[in-house]
N, C-alpha and C. Protein backbone atom coordinates (compact mmCIF):
# COMPACT_ATOMS: atom_id res chain seq x y z
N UNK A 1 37.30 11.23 5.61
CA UNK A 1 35.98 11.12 6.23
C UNK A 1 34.89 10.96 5.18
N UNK A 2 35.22 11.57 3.89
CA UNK A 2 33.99 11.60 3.52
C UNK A 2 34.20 10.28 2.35
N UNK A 3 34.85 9.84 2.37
CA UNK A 3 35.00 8.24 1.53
C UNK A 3 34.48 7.28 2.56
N UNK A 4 34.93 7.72 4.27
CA UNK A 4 34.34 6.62 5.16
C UNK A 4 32.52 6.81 4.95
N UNK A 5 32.50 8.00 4.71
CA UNK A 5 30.78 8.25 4.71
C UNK A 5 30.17 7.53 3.55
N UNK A 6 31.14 7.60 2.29
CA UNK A 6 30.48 6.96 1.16
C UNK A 6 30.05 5.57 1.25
N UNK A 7 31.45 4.91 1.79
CA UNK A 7 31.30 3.10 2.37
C UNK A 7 30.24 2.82 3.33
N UNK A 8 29.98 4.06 4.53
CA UNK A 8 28.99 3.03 5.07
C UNK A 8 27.35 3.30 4.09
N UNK A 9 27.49 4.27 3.61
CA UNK A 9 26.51 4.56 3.45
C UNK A 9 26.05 3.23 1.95
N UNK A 10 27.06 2.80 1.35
CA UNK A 10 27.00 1.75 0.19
C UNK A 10 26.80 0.49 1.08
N UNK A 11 27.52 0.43 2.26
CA UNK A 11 27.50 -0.68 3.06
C UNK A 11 25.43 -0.90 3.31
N UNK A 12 25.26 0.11 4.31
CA UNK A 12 23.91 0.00 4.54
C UNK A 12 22.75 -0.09 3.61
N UNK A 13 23.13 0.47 2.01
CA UNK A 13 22.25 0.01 1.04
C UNK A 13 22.04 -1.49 0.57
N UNK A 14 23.16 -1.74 0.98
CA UNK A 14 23.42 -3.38 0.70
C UNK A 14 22.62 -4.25 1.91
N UNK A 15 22.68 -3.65 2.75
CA UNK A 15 22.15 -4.56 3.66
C UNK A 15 20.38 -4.21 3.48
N UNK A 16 19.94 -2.91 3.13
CA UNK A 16 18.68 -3.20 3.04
C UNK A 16 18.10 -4.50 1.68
N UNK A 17 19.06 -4.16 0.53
CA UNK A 17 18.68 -4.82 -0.94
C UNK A 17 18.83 -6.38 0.05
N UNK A 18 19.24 -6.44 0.58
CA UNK A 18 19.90 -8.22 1.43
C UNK A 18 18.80 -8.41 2.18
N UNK A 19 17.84 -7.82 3.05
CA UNK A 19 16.74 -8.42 3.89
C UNK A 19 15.61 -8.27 3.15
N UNK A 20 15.72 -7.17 1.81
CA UNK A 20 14.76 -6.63 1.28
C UNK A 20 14.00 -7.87 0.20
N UNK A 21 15.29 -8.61 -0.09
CA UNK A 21 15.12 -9.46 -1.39
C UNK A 21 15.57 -10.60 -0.76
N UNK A 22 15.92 -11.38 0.50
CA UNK A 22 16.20 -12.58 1.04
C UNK A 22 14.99 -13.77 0.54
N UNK A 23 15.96 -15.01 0.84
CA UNK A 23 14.59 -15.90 0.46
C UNK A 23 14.50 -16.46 1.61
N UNK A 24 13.55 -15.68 1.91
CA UNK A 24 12.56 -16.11 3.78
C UNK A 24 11.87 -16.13 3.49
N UNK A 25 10.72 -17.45 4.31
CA UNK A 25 9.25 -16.75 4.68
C UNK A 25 8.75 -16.11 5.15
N UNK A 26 9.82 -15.62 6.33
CA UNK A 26 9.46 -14.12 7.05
C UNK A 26 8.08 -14.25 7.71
N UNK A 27 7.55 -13.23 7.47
CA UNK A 27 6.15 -12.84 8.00
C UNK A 27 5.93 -11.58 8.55
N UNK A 28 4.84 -10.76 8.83
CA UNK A 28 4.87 -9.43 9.07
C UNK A 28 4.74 -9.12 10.41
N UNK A 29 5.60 -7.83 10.39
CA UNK A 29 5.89 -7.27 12.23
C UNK A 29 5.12 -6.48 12.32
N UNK A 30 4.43 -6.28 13.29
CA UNK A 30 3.67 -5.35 13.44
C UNK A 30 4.22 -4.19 14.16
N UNK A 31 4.85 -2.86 13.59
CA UNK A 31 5.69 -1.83 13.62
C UNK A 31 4.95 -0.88 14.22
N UNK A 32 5.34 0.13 15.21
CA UNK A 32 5.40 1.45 15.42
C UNK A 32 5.75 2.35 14.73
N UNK A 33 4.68 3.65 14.21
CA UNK A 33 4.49 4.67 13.57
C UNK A 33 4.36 6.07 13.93
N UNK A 34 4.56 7.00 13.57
CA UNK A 34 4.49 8.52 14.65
C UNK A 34 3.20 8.49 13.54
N UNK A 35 2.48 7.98 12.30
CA UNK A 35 1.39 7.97 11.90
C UNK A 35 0.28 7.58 12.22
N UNK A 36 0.55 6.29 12.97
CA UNK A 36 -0.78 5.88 13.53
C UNK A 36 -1.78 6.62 14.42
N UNK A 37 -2.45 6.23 14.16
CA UNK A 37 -3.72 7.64 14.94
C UNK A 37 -3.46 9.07 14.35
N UNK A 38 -3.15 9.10 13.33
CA UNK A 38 -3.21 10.31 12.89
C UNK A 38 -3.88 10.10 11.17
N UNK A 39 -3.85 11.51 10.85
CA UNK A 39 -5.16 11.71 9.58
C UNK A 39 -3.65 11.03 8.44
N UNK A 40 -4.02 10.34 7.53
CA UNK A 40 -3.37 9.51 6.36
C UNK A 40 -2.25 10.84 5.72
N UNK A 41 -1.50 10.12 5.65
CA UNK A 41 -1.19 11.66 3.74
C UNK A 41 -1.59 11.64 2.83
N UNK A 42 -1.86 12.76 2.21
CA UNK A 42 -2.81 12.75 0.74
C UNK A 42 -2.04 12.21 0.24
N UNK A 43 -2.39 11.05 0.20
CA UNK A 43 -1.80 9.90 -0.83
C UNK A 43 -2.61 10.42 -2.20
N UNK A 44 -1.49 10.66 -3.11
CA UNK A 44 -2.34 10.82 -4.61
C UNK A 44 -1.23 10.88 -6.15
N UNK A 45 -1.74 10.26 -6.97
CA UNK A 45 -0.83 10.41 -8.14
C UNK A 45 -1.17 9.55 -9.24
N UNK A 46 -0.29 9.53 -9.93
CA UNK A 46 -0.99 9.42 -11.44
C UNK A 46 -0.61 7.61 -11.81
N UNK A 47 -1.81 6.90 -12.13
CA UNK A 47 -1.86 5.10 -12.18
C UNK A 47 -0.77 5.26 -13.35
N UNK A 48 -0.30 3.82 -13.05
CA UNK A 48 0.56 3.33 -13.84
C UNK A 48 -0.02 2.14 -13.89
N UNK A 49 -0.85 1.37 -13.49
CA UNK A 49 -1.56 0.72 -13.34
C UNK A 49 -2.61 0.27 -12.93
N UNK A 50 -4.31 -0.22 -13.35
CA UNK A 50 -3.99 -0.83 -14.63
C UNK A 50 -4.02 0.14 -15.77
N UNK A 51 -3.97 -0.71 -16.88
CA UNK A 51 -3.10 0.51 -18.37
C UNK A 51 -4.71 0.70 -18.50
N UNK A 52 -4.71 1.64 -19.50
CA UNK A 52 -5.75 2.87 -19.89
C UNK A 52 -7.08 1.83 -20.70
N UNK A 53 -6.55 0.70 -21.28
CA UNK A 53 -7.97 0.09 -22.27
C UNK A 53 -8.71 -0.36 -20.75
N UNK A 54 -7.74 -1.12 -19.81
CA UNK A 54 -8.56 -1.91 -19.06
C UNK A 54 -9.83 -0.24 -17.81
N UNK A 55 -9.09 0.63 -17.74
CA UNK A 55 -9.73 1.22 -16.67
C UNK A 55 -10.84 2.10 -17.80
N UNK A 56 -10.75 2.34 -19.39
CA UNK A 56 -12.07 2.28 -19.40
C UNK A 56 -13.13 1.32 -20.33
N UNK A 57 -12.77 0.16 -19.22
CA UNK A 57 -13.75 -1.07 -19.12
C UNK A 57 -14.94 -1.37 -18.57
N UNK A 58 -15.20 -2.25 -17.90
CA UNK A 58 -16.29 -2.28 -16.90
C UNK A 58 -15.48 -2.26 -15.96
N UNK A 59 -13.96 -2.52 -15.44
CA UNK A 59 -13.13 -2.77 -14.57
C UNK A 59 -13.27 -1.55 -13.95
N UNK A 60 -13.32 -0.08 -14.30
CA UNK A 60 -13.22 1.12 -13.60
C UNK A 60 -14.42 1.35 -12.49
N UNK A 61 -15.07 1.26 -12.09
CA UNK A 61 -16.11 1.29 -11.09
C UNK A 61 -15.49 0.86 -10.37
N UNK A 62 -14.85 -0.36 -10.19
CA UNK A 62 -14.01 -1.02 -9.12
C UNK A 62 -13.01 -0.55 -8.33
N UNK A 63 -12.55 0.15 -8.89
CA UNK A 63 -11.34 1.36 -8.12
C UNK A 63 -11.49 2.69 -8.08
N UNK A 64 -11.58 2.38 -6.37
CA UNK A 64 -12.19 3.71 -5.80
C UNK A 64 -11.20 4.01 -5.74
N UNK A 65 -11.04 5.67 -5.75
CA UNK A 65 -9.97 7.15 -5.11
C UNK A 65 -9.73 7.23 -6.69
N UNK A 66 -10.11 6.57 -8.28
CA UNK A 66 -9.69 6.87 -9.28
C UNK A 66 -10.13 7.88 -9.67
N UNK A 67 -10.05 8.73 -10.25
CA UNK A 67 -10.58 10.15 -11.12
C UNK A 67 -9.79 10.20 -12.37
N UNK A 68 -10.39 10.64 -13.82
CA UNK A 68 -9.53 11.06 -14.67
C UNK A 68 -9.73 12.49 -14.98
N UNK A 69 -8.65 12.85 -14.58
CA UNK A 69 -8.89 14.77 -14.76
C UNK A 69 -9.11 15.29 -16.54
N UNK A 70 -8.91 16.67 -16.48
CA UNK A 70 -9.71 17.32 -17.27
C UNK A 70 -8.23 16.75 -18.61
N UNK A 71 -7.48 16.56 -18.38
CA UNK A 71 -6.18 15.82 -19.80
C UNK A 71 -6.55 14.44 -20.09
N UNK A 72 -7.31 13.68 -19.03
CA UNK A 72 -7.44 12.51 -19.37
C UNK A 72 -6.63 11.26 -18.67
N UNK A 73 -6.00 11.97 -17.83
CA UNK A 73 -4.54 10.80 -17.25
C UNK A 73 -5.21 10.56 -15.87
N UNK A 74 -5.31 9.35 -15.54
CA UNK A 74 -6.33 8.43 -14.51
C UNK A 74 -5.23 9.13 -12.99
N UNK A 75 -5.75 9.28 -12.21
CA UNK A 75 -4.93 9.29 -10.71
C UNK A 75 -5.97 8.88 -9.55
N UNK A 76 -4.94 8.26 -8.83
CA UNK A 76 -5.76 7.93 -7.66
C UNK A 76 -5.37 9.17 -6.50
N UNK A 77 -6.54 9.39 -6.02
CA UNK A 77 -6.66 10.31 -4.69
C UNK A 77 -7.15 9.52 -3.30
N UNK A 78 -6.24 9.48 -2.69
CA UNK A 78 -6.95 8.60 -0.96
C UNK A 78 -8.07 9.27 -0.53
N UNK A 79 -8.59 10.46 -0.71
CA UNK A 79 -9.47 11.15 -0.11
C UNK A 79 -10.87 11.06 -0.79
N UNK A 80 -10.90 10.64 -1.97
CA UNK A 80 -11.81 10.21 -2.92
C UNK A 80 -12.42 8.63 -2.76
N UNK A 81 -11.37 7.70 -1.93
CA UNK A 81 -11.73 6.20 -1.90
C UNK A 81 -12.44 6.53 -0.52
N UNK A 82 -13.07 7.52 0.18
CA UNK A 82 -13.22 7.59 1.72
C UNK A 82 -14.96 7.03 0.84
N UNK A 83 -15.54 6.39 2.18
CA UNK A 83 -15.73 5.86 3.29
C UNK A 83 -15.21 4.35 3.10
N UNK A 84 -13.99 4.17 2.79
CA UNK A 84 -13.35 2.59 3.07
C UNK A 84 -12.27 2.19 3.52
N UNK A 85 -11.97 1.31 3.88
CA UNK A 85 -10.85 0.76 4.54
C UNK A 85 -9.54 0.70 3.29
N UNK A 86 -8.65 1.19 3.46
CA UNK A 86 -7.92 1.54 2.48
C UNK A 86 -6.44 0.41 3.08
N UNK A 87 -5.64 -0.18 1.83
CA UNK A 87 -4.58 -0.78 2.30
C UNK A 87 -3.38 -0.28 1.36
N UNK A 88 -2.53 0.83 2.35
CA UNK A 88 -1.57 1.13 1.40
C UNK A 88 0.00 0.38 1.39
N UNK A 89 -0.25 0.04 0.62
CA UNK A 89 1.24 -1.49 0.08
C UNK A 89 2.48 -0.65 -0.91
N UNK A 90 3.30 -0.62 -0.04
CA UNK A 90 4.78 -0.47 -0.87
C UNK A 90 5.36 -1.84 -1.07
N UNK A 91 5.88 -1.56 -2.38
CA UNK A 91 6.43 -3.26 -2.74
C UNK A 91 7.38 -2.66 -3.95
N UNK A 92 8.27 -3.90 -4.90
CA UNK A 92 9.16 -3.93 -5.67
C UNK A 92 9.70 -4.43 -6.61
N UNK A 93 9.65 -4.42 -7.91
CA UNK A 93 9.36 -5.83 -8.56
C UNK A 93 10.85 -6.74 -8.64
N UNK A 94 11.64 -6.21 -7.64
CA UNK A 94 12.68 -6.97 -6.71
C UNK A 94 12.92 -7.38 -5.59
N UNK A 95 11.75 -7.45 -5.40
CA UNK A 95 11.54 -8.15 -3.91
C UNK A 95 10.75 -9.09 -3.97
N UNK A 96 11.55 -9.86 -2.96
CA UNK A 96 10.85 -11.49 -3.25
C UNK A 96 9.78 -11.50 -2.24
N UNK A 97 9.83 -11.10 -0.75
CA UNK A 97 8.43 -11.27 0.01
C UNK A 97 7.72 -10.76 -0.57
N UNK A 98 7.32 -9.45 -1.43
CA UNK A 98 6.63 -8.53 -2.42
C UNK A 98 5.61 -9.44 -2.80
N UNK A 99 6.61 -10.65 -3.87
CA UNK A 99 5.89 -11.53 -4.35
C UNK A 99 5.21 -12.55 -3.74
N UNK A 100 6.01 -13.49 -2.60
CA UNK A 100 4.95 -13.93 -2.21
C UNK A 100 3.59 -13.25 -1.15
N UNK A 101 3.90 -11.82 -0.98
CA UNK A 101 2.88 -11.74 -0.08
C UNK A 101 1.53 -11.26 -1.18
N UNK A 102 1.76 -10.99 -2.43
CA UNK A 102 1.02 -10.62 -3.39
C UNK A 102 -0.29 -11.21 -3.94
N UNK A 103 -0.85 -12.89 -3.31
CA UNK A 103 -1.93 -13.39 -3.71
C UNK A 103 -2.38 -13.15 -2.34
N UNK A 104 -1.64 -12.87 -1.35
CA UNK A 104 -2.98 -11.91 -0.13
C UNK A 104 -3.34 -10.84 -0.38
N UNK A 105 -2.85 -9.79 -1.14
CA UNK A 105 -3.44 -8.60 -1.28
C UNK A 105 -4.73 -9.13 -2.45
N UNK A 106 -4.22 -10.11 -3.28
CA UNK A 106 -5.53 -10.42 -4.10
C UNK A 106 -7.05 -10.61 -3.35
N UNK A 107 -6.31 -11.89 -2.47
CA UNK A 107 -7.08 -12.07 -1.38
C UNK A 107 -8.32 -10.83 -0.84
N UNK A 108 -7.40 -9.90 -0.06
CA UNK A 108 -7.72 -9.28 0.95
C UNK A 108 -8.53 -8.02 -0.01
N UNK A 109 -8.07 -8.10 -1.12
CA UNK A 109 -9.20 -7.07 -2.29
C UNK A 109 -10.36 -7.82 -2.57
N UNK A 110 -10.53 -8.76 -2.95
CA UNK A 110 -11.37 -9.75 -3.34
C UNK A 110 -13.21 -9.66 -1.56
N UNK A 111 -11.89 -9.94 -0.65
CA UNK A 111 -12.67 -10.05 0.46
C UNK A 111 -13.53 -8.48 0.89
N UNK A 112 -13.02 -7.27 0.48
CA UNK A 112 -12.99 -6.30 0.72
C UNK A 112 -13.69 -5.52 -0.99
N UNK A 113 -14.23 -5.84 -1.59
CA UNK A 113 -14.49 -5.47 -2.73
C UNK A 113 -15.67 -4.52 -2.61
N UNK A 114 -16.62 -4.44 -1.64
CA UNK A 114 -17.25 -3.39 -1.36
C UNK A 114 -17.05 -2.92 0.08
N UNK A 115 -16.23 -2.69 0.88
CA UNK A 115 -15.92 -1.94 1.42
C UNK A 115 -14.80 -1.60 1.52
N UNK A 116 -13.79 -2.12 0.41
CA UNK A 116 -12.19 -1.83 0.78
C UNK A 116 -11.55 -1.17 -0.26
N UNK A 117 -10.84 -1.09 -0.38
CA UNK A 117 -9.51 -0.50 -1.25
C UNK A 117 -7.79 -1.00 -0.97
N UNK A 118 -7.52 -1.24 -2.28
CA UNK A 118 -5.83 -1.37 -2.29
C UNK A 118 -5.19 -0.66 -2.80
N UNK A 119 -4.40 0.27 -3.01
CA UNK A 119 -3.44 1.00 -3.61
C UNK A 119 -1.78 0.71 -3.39
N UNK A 120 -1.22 0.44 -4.43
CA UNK A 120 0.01 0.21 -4.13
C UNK A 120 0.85 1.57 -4.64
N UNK A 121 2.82 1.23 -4.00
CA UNK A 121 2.97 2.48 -4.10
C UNK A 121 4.59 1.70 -4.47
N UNK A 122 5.26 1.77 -5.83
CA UNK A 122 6.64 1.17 -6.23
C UNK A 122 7.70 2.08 -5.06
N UNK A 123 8.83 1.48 -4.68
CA UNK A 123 9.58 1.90 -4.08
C UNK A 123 11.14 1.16 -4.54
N UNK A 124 11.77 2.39 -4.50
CA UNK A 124 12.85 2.23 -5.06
C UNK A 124 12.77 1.54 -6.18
N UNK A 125 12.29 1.59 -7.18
CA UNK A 125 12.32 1.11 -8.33
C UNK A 125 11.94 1.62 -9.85
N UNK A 126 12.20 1.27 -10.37
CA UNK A 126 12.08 1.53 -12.05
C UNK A 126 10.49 1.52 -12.79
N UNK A 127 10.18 2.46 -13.32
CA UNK A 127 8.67 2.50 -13.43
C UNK A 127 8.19 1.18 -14.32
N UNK A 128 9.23 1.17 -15.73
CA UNK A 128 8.84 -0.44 -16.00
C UNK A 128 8.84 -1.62 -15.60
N UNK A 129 9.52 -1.37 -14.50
CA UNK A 129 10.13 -2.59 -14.19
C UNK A 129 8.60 -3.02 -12.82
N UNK A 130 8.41 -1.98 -11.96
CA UNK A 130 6.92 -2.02 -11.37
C UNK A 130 5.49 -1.85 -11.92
N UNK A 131 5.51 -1.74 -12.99
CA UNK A 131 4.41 -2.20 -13.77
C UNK A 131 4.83 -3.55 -14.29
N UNK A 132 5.73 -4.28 -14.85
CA UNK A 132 6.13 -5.62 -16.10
C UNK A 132 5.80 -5.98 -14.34
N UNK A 133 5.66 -5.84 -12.74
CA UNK A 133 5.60 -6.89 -11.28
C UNK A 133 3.81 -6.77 -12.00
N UNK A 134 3.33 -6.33 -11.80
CA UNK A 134 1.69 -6.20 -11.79
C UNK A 134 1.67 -6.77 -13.42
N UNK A 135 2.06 -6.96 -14.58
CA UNK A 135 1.71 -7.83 -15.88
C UNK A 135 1.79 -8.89 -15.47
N UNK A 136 2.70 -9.27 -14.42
CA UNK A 136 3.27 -10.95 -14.60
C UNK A 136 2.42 -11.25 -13.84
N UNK A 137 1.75 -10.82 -12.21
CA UNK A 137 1.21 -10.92 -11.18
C UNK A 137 -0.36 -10.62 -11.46
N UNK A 138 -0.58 -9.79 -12.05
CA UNK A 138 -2.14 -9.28 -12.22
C UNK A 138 -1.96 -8.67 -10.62
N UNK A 139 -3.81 -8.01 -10.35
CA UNK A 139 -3.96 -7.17 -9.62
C UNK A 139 -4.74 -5.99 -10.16
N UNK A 140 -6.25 -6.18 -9.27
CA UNK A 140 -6.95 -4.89 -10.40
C UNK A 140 -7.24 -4.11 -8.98
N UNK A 141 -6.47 -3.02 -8.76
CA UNK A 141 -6.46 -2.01 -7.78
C UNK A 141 -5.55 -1.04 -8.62
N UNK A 142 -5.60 0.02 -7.90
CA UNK A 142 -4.67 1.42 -8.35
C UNK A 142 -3.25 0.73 -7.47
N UNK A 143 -1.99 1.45 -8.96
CA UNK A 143 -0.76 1.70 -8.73
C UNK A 143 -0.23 2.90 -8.93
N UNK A 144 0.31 3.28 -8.09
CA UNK A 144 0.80 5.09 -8.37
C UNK A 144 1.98 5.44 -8.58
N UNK A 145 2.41 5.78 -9.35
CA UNK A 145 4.03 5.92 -9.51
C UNK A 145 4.61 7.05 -8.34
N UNK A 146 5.77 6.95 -8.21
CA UNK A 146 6.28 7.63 -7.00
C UNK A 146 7.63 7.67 -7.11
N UNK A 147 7.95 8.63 -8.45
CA UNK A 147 9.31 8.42 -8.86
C UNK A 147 10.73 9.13 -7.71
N UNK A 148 9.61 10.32 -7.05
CA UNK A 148 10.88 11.03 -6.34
C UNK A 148 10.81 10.49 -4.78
N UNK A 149 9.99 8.84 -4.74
CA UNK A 149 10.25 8.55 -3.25
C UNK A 149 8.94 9.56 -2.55
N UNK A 150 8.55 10.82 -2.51
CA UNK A 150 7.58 11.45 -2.20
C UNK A 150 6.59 10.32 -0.68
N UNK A 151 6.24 9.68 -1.31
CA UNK A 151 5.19 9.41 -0.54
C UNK A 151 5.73 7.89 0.52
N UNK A 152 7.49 7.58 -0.12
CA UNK A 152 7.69 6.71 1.01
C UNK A 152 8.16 7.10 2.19
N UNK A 153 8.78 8.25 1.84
CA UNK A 153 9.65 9.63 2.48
C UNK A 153 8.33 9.88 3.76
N UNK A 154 6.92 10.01 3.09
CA UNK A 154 5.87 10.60 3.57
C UNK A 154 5.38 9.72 4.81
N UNK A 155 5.15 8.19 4.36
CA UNK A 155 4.95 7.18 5.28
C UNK A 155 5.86 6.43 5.92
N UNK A 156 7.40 7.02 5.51
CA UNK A 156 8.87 6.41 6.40
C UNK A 156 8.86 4.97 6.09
N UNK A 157 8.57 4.84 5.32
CA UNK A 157 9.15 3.58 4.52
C UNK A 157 10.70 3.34 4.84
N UNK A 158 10.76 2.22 4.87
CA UNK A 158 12.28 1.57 5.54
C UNK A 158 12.49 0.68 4.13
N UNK A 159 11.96 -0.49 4.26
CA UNK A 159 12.50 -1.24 2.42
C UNK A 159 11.05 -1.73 2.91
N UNK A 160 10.44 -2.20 1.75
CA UNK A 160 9.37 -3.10 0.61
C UNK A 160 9.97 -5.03 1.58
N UNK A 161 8.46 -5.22 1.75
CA UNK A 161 6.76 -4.70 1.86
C UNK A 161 6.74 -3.70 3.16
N UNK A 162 5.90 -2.78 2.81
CA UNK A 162 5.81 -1.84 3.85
C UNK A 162 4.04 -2.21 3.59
N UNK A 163 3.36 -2.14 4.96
CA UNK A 163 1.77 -1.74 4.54
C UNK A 163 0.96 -1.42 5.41
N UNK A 164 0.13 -0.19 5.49
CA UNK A 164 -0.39 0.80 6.10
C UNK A 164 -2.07 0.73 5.94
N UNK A 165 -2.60 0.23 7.26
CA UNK A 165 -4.23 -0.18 6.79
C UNK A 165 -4.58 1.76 7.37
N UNK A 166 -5.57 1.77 6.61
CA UNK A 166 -6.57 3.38 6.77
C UNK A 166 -7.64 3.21 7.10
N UNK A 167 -8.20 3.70 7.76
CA UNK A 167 -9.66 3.36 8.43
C UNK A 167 -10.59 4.26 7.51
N UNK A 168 -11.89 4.45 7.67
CA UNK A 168 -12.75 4.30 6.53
C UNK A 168 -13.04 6.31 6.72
N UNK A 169 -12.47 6.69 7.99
CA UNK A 169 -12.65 7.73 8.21
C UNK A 169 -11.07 8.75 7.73
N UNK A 170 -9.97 8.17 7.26
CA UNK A 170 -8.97 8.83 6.81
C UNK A 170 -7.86 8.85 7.99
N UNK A 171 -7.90 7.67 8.77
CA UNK A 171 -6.96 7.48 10.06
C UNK A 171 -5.86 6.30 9.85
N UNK A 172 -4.45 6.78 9.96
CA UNK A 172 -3.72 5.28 10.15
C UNK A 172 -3.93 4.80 11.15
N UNK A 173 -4.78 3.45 10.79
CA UNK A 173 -4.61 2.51 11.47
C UNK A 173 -3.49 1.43 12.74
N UNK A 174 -2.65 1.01 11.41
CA UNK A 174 -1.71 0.28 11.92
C UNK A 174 -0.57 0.15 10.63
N UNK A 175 0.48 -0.53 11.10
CA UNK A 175 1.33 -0.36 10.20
C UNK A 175 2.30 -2.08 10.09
N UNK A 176 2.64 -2.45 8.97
CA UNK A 176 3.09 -3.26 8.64
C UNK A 176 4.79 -3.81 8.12
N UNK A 177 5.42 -4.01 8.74
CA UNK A 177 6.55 -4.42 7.61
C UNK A 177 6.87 -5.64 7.59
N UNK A 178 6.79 -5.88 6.73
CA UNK A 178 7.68 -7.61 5.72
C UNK A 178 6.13 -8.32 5.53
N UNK A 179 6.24 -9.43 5.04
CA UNK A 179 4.98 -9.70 4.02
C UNK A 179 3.78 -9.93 4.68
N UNK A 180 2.42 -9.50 4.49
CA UNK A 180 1.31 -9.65 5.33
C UNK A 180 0.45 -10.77 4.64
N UNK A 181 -0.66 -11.76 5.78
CA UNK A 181 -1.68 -12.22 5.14
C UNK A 181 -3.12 -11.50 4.82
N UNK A 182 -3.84 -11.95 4.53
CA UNK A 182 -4.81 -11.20 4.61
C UNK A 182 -5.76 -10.97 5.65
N UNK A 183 -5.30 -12.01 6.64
CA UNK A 183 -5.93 -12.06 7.88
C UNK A 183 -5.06 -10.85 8.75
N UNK A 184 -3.77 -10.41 8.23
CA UNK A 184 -3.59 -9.32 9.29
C UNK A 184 -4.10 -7.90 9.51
N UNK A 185 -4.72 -7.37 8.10
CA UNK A 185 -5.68 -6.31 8.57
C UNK A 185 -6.83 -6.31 8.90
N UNK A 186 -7.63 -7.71 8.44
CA UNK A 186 -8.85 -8.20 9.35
C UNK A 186 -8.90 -8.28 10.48
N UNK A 187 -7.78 -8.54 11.14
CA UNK A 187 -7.59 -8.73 12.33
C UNK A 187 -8.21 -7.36 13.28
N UNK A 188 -7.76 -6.60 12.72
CA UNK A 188 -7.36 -5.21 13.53
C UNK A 188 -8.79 -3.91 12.89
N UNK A 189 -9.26 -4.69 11.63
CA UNK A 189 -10.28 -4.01 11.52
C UNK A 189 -11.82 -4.42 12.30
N UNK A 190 -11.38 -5.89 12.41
CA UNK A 190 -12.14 -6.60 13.73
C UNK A 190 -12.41 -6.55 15.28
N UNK A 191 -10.80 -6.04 15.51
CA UNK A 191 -10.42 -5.07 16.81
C UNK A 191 -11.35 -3.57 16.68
N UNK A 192 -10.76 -2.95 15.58
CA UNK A 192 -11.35 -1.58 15.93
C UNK A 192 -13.46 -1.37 15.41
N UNK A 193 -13.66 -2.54 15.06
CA UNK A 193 -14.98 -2.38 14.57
C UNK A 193 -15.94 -2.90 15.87
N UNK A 194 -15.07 -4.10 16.94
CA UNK A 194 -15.22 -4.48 17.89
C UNK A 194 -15.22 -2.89 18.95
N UNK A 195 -14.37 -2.68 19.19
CA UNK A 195 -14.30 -1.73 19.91
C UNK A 195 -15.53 -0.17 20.01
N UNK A 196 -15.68 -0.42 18.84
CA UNK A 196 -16.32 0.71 17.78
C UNK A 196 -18.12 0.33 18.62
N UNK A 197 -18.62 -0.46 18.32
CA UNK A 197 -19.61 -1.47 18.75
C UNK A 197 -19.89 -1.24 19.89
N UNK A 198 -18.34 -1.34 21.35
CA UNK A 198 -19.13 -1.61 22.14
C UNK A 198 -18.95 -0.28 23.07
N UNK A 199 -18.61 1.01 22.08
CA UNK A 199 -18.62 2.03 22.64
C UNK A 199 -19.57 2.63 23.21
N UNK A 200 -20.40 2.91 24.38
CA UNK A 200 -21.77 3.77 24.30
C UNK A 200 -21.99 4.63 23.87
N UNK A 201 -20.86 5.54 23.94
CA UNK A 201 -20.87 6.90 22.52
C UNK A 201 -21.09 6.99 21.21
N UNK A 202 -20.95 5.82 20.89
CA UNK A 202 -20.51 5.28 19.51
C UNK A 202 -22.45 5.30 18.72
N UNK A 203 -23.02 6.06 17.78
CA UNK A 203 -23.94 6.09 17.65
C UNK A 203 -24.96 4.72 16.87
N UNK A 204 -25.74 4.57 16.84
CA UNK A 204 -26.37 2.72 17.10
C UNK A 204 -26.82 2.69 15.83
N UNK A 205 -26.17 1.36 15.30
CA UNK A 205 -26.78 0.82 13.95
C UNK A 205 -28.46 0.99 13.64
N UNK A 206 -28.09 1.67 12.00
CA UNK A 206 -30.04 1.53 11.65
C UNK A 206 -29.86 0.08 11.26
């Protein structure tokens, strides 16, 4: 029994590395979460990216939830990037949708540069090996290392791209798997800003 347990269990790793790293265009599902509508996880931990000359550049203002504590080692805190729309991206620097969905997150930072945030989060992978994805790729947002799984464990991560929009108040939004454009959290921040608007409760723009 417990050799049958070993096989499936090698079996089913194989099949995630196989949809995880396929060459599809795929596109992203829009998934069910026991997170959504609920308060985020303290997403928080120590950048691995970008490296230390660039964040103290002029580049550091730009990335919100960053703090460098009292040793000096940069971390991002989700609770620190609040009041913005936060996009949390698991990815892999072995995964191929990863890559192509990666000039939308440029995108969707770019579009979102004063009211948004990106944070990515390596999964299943090698710390050099998810930093040498962000050298080859660029990307000036926080990367957090997440060596013991911690925080995919946290958001039930299945395989890379996983991605989790946060509302500006510390709420999951909605949830993502396989590669997104940048029009898919616009979408839904358009929905809920719509909604937001035509609430009568909802207190009235100065």
């Amino acid at each position: 029994m417990r050799v049958a347990a070993v096989l499936v269990g090698l079996v089913a790793a194989g099949l995630i590395a196989l949809l995880a790293t396929r060459d599809s265009d795929g596109g992203s599902i829009r998934a069910a979460s026991p997170l959504i509508g609920e308060p985020v996880p303290h997403l928080r931990g120590e950048l691995i990216w970008p490296p230390a000359p660039l964040l103290a550049s002029d580049l550091a203002p730009t990335l919100p939830g960053v703090r460098s504590g009292p040793d000096g080692v940069a971390r991002f805190d989700i609770d620190a990037a609040a009041p913005r729309w936060v996009l949390v991206n698991f990815y892999a620097s072995w995964c191929v949708p990863c890559e192509r969905e990666h000039p939308a997150l440029v995108e969707w930072a770019e579009r979102h540069r004063f009211d948004g945030a990106v944070v990515a989060v390596p999964f299943g992978d090698r710390t050099p090996d998810a930093i040498a994805f962000y050298q080859r790729l660029g990307g000036n947002w926080a990367v957090i290392d997440d060596p013991d799984a911690r925080w995919a464990v946290e958001f039930g991560v299945l395989r890379p791209p996983e991605s989790f929009l946060i509302t500006p108040d510390g709420v999951v939004a909605a949830r993502w798997q396989g590669q997104i454009s940048a029009d898919d959290p616009d979408d839904v921040i358009a929905l809920l800003v719509g909604a937001a608007s035509a609430d009568p409760a909802a207190p009235a723009a100065e």
